[in-house]
Protein backbone atom coordinates (compact mmCIF):
# COMPACT_ATOMS: atom_id res chain seq x y z
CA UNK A 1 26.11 -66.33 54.03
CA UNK A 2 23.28 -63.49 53.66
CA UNK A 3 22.51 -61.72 56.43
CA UNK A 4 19.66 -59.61 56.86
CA UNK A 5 20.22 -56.61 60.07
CA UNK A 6 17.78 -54.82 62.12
CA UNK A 7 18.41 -51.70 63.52
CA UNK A 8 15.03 -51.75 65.38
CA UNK A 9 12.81 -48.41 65.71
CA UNK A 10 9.04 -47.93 66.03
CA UNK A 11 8.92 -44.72 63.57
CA UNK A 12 11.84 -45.88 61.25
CA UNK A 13 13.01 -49.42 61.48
CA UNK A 14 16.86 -49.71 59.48
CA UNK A 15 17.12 -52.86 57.45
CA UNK A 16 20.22 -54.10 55.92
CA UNK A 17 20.88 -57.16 53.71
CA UNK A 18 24.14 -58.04 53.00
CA UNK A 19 26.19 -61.36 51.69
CA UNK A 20 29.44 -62.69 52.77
CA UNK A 21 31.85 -65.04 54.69
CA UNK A 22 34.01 -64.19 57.84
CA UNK A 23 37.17 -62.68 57.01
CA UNK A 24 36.12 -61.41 53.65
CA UNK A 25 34.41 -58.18 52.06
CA UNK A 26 30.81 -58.32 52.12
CA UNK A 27 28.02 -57.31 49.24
CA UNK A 28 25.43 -55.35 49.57
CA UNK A 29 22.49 -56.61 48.68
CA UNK A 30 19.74 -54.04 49.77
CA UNK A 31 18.68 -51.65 52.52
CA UNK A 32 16.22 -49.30 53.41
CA UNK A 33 14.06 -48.22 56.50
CA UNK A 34 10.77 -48.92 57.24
CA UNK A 35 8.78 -46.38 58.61
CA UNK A 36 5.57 -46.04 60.42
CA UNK A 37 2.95 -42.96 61.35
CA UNK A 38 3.94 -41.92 64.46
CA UNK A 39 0.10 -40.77 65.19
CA UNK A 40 -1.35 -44.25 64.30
CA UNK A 41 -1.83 -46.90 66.75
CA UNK A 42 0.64 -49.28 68.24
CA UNK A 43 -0.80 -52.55 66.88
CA UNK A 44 -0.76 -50.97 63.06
CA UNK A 45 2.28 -49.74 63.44
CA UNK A 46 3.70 -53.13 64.63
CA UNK A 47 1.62 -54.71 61.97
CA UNK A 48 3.07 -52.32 59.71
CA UNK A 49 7.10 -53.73 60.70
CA UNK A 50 5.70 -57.51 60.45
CA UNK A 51 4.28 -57.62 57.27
CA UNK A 52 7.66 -55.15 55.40
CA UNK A 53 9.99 -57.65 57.62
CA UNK A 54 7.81 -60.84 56.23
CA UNK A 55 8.09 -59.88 52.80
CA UNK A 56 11.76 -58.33 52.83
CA UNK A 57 12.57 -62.09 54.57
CA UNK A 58 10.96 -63.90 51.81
CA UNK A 59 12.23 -61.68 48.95
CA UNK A 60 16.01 -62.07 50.42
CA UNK A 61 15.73 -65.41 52.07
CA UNK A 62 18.48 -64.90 54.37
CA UNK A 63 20.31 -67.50 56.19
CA UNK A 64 19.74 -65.43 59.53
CA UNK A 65 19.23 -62.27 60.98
CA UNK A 66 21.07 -60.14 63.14
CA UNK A 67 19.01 -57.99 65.27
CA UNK A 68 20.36 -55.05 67.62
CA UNK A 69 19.78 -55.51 71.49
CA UNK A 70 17.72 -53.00 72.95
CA UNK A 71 19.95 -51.57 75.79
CA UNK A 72 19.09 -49.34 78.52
CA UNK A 73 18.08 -45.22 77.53
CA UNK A 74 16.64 -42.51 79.85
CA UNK A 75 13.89 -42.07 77.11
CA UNK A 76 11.44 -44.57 78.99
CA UNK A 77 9.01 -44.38 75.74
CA UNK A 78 11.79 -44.45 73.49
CA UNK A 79 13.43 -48.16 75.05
CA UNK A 80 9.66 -49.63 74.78
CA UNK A 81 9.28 -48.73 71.14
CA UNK A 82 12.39 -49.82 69.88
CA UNK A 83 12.39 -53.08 72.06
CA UNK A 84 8.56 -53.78 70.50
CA UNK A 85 9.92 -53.05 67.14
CA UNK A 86 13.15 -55.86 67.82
CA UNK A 87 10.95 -58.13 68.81
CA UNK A 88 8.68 -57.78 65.80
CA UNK A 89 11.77 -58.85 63.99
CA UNK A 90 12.78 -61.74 66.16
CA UNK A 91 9.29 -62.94 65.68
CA UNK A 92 9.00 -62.20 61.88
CA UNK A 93 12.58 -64.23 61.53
CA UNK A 94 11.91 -67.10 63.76
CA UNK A 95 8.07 -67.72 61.71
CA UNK A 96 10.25 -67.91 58.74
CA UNK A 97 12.45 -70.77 60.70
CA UNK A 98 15.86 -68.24 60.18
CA UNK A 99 17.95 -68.23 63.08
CA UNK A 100 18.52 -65.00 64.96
CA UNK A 101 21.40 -63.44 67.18
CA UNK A 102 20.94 -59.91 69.15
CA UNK A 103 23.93 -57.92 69.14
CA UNK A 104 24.47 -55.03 71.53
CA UNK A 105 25.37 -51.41 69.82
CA UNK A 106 29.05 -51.89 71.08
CA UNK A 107 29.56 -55.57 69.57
CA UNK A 108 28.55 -53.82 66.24
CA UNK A 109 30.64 -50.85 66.93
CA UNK A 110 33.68 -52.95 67.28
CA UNK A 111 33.17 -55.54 64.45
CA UNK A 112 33.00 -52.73 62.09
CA UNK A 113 35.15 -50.05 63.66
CA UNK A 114 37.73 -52.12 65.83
CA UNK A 115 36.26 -49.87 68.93
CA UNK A 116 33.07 -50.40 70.77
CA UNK A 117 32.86 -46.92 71.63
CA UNK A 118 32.38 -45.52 67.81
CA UNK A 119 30.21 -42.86 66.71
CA UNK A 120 27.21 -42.94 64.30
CA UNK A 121 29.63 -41.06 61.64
CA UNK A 122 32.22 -43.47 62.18
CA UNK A 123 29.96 -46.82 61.45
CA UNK A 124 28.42 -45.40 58.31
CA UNK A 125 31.90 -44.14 57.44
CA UNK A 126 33.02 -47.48 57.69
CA UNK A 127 29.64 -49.47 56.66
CA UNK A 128 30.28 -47.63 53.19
CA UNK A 129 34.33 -48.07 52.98
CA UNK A 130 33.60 -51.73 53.52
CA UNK A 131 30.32 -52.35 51.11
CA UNK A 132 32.67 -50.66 48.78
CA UNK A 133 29.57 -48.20 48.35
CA UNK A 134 30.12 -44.49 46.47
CA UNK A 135 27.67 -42.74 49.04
CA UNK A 136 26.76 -43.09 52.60
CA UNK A 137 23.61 -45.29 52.78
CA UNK A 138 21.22 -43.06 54.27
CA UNK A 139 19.08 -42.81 56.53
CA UNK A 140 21.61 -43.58 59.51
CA UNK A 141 19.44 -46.26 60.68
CA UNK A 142 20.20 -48.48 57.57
CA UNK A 143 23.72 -47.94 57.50
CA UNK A 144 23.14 -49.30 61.20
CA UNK A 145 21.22 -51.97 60.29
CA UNK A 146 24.52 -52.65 57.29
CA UNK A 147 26.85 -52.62 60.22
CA UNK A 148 24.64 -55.24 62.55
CA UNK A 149 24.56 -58.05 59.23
CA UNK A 150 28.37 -57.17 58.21
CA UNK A 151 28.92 -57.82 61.98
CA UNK A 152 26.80 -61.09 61.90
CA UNK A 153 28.40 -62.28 58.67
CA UNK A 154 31.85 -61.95 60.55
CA UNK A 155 31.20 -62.88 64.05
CA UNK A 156 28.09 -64.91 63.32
CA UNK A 157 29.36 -67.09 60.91
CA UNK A 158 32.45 -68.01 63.80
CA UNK A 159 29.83 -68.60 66.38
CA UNK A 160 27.95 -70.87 63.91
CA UNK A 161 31.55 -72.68 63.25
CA UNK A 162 32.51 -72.87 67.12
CA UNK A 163 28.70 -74.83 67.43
CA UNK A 164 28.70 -76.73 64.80
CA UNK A 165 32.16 -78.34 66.22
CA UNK A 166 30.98 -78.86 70.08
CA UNK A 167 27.84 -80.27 68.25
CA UNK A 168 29.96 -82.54 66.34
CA UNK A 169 32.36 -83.77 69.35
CA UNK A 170 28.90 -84.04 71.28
CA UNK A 171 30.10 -81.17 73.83
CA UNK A 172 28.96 -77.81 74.39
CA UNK A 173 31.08 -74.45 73.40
């Protein structure tokens, strides 16, 4: 399964491809962050995230994307870019007919870490002991957005499993 992660942001925007199967080490595959002119206006910056995410889904082709859920900060301007900037990706992912799951920071935390209550050092820490990587991938937002598709590829990949069967037996999970 590839996986490509979003660690949503209006100035810098993690991505994080990765490929794997629950269970089992995943590959990197490519990462970087896409940024945007904090001065320019909101529609090219937007813009700006749809047309890298479009062309980073078609390069990669995915088989779904795992996109952090914006949760609750006192930084009122803060939430409404980064929420803007996740749904850019749900919308960039469901155009290209890829499924997508939202995953909140502690969900992440805890597939990578084993606790939901992880620091930032702690997930890259881990994001490069388990990519198998010989440096931290930097900037912290794309080790993020690393540690949202490893977390897909694991958990996602069950969910998919645990649907598939109610689907199958014609109930629901």
């Amino acid at each position: 399964m590839r996986v490509l992660g979003v660690d949503p942001g209006l100035t810098r925007c993690g991505i994080g491809v990765v490929e794997g199967s629950p269970g089992r080490p995943c590959q990197l595959i490519s990462y970087e962050a896409v940024t945007t002119d904090p001065a320019a206006e909101l529609p090219a910056r937007l813009l700006r995230l749809d047309e890298r995410l479009g062309e980073l889904l078609a390069t990669h082709r995915p088989d779904g994307v795992a996109v952090e859920r914006v949760f609750s900060q006192h930084n009122v301007r803060t939430v409404m870019g980064t929420a803007q900037a996740g749904a850019v990706a749900v919308l960039a992912a469901a155009r290209a007919g890829i499924p997508v799951e939202l995953y909140t920071p502690s969900e992440v935390k805890a597939a990578v870490t084993g606790s939901g209550q992880a620091g930032k050092a702690q997930v890259t820490a881990m994001v490069t002991r388990l990519l198998r990587l010989t440096e931290a991938p930097r900037p912290a937002d794309a080790a993020d957005a690393l540690a949202l598709a490893i977390c897909h590829v694991w958990r996602g990949g069950t969910r998919a499993k645990f649907a598939a069967a109610a689907a199958k037996s014609g109930g629901a999970a």
